[in-house]
N, C-alpha and C. Protein backbone atom coordinates (compact mmCIF):
# COMPACT_ATOMS: atom_id res chain seq x y z
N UNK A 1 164.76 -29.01 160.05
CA UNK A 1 165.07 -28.22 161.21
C UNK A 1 165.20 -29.16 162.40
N UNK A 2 166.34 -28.94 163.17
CA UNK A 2 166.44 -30.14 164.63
C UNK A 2 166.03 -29.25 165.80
N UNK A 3 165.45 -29.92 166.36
CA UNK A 3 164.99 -29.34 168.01
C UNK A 3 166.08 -28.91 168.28
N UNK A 4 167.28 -29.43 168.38
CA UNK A 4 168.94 -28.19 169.62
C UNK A 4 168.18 -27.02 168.65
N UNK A 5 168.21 -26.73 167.30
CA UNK A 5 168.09 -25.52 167.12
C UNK A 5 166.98 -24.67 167.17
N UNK A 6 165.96 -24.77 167.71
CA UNK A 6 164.71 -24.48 168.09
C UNK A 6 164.80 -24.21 169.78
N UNK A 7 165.70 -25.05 170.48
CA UNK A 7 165.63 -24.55 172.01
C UNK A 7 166.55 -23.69 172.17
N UNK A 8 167.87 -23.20 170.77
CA UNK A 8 168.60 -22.23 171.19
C UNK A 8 167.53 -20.57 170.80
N UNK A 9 166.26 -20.95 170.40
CA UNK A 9 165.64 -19.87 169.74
C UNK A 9 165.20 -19.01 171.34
N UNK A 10 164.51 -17.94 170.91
CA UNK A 10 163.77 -17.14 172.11
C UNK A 10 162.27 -17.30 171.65
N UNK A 11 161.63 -17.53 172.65
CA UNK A 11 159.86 -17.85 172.24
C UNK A 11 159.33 -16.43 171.39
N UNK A 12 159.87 -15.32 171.05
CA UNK A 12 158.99 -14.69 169.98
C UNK A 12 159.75 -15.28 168.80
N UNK A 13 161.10 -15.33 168.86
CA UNK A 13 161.35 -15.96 167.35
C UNK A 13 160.86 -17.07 166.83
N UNK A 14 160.54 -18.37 167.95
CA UNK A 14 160.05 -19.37 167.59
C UNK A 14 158.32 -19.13 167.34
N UNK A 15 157.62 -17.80 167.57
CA UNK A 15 156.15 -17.60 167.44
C UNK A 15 156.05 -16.85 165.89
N UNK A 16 157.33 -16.30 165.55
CA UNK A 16 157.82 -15.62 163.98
C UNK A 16 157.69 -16.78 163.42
N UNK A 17 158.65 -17.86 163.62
CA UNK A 17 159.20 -19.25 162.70
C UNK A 17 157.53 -19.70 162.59
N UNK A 18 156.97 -19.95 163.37
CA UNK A 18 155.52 -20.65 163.79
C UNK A 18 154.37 -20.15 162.20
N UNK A 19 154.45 -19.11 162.48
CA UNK A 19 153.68 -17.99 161.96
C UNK A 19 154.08 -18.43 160.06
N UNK A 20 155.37 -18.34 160.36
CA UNK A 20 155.79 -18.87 158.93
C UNK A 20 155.36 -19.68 158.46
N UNK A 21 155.79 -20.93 159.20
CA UNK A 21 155.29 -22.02 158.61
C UNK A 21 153.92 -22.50 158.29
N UNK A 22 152.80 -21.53 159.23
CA UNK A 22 151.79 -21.50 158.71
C UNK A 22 151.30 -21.08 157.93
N UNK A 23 152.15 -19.97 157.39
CA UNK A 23 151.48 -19.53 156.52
C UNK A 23 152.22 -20.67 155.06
N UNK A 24 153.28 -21.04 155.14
CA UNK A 24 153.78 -21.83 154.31
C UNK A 24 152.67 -23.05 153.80
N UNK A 25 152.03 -23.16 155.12
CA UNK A 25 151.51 -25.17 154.85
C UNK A 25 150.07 -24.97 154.36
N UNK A 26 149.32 -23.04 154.45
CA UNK A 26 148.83 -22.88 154.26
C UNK A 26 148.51 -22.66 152.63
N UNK A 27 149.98 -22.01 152.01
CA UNK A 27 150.11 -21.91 150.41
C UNK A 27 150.34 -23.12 149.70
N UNK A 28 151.07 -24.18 150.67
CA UNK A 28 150.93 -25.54 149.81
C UNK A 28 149.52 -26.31 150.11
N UNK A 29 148.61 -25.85 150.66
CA UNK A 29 147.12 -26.78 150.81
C UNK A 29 146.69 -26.17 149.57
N UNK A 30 146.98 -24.79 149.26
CA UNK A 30 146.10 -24.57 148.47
C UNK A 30 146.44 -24.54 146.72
N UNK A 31 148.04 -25.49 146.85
CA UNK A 31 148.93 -25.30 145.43
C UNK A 31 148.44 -26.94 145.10
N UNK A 32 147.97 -27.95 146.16
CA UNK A 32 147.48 -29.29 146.07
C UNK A 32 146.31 -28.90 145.83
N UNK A 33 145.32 -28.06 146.22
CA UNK A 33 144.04 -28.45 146.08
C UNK A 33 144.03 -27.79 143.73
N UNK A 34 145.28 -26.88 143.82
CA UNK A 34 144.53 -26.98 142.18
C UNK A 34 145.48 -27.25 141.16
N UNK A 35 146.45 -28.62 141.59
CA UNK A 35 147.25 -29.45 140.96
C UNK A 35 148.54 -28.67 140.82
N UNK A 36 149.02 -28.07 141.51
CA UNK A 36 150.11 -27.33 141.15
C UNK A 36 151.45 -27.80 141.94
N UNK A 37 151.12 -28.35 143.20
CA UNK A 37 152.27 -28.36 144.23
C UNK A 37 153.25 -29.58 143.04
N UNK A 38 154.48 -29.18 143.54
CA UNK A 38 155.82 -30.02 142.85
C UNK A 38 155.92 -31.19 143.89
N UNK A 39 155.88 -30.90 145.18
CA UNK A 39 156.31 -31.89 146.11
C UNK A 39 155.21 -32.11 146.97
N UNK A 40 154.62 -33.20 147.31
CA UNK A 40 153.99 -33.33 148.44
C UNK A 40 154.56 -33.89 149.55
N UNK A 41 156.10 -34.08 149.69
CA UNK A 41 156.69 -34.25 150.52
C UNK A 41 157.29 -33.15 151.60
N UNK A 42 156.97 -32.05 150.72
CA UNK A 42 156.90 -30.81 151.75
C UNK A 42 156.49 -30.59 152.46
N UNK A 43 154.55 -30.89 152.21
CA UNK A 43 153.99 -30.42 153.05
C UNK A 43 154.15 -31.35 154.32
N UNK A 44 154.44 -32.57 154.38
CA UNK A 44 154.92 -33.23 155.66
C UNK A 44 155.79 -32.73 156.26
N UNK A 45 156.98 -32.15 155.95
CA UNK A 45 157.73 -31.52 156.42
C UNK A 45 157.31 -30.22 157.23
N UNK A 46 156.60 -29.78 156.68
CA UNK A 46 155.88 -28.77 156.85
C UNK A 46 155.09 -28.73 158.41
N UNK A 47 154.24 -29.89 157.94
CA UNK A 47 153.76 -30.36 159.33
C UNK A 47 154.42 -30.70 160.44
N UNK A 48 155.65 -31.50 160.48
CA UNK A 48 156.40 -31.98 161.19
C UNK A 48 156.66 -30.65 162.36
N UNK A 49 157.34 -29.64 161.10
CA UNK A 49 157.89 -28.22 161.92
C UNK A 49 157.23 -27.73 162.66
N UNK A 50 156.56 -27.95 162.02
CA UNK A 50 154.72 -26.57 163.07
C UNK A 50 154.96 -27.09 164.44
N UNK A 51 154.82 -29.24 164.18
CA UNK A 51 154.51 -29.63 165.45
C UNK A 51 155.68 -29.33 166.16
N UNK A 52 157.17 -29.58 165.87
CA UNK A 52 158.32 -29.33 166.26
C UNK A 52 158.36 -27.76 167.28
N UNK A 53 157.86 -26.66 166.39
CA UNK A 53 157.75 -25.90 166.79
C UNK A 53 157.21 -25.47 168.24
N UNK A 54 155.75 -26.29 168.04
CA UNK A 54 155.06 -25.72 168.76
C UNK A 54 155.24 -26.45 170.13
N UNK A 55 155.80 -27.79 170.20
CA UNK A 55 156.65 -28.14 171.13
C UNK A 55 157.78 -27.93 172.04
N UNK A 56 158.36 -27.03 171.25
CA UNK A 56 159.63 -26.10 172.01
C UNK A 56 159.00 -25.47 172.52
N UNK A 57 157.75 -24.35 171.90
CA UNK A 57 157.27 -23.35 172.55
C UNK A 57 156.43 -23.58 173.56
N UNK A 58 156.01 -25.34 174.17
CA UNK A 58 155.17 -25.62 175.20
C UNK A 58 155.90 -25.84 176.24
N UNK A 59 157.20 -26.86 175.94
CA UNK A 59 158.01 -26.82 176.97
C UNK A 59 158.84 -25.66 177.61
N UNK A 60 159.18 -24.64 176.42
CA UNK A 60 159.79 -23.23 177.03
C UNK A 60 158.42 -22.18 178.32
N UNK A 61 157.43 -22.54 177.91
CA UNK A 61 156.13 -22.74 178.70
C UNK A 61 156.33 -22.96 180.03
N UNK A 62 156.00 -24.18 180.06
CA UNK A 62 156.12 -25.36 181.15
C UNK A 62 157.35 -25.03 181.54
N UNK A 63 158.61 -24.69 181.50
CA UNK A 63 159.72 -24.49 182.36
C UNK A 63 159.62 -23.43 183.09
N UNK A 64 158.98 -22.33 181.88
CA UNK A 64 158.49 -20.86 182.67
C UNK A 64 157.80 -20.40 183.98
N UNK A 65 156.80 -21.91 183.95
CA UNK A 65 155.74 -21.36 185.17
C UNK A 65 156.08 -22.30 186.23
N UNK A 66 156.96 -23.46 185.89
CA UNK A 66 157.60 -24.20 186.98
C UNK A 66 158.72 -23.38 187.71
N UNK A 67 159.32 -22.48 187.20
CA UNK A 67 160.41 -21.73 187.47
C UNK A 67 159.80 -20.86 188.43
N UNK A 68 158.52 -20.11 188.28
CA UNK A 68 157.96 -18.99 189.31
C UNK A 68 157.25 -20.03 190.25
């Protein structure tokens, strides 16, 4: 996923996407903890997004309350 497409989002969709992916990174902690996951290159990915995510949604933030 690239940031342009995360700042064309609206902050509840990006708190939906968020939500997802937690719950995503949450089913692969627990497909590693009992030998099952296929990729552990996911879950980096995984991580990456959250942070990705949750970065759009600080700066869409921060523009918000600079704006008022």
């Amino acid at each position: 996923m690239k940031a342009q497409e995360l700042n064309d989002k609206t902050p509840e969709a990006l708190r939906e996407q968020l939500l997802a992916l937690k719950k995503e990174a949450f089913n692969l902690r627990f497909q590693q903890a009992t030998g099952q996951i296929a990729s552990t290159a996911r879950m980096r990915d995984v991580k990456r997004d959250v942070a990705r995510v949750m970065t759009v949604l600080n700066q869409k933030a921060a523009a918000a309350a600079a704006s008022n």
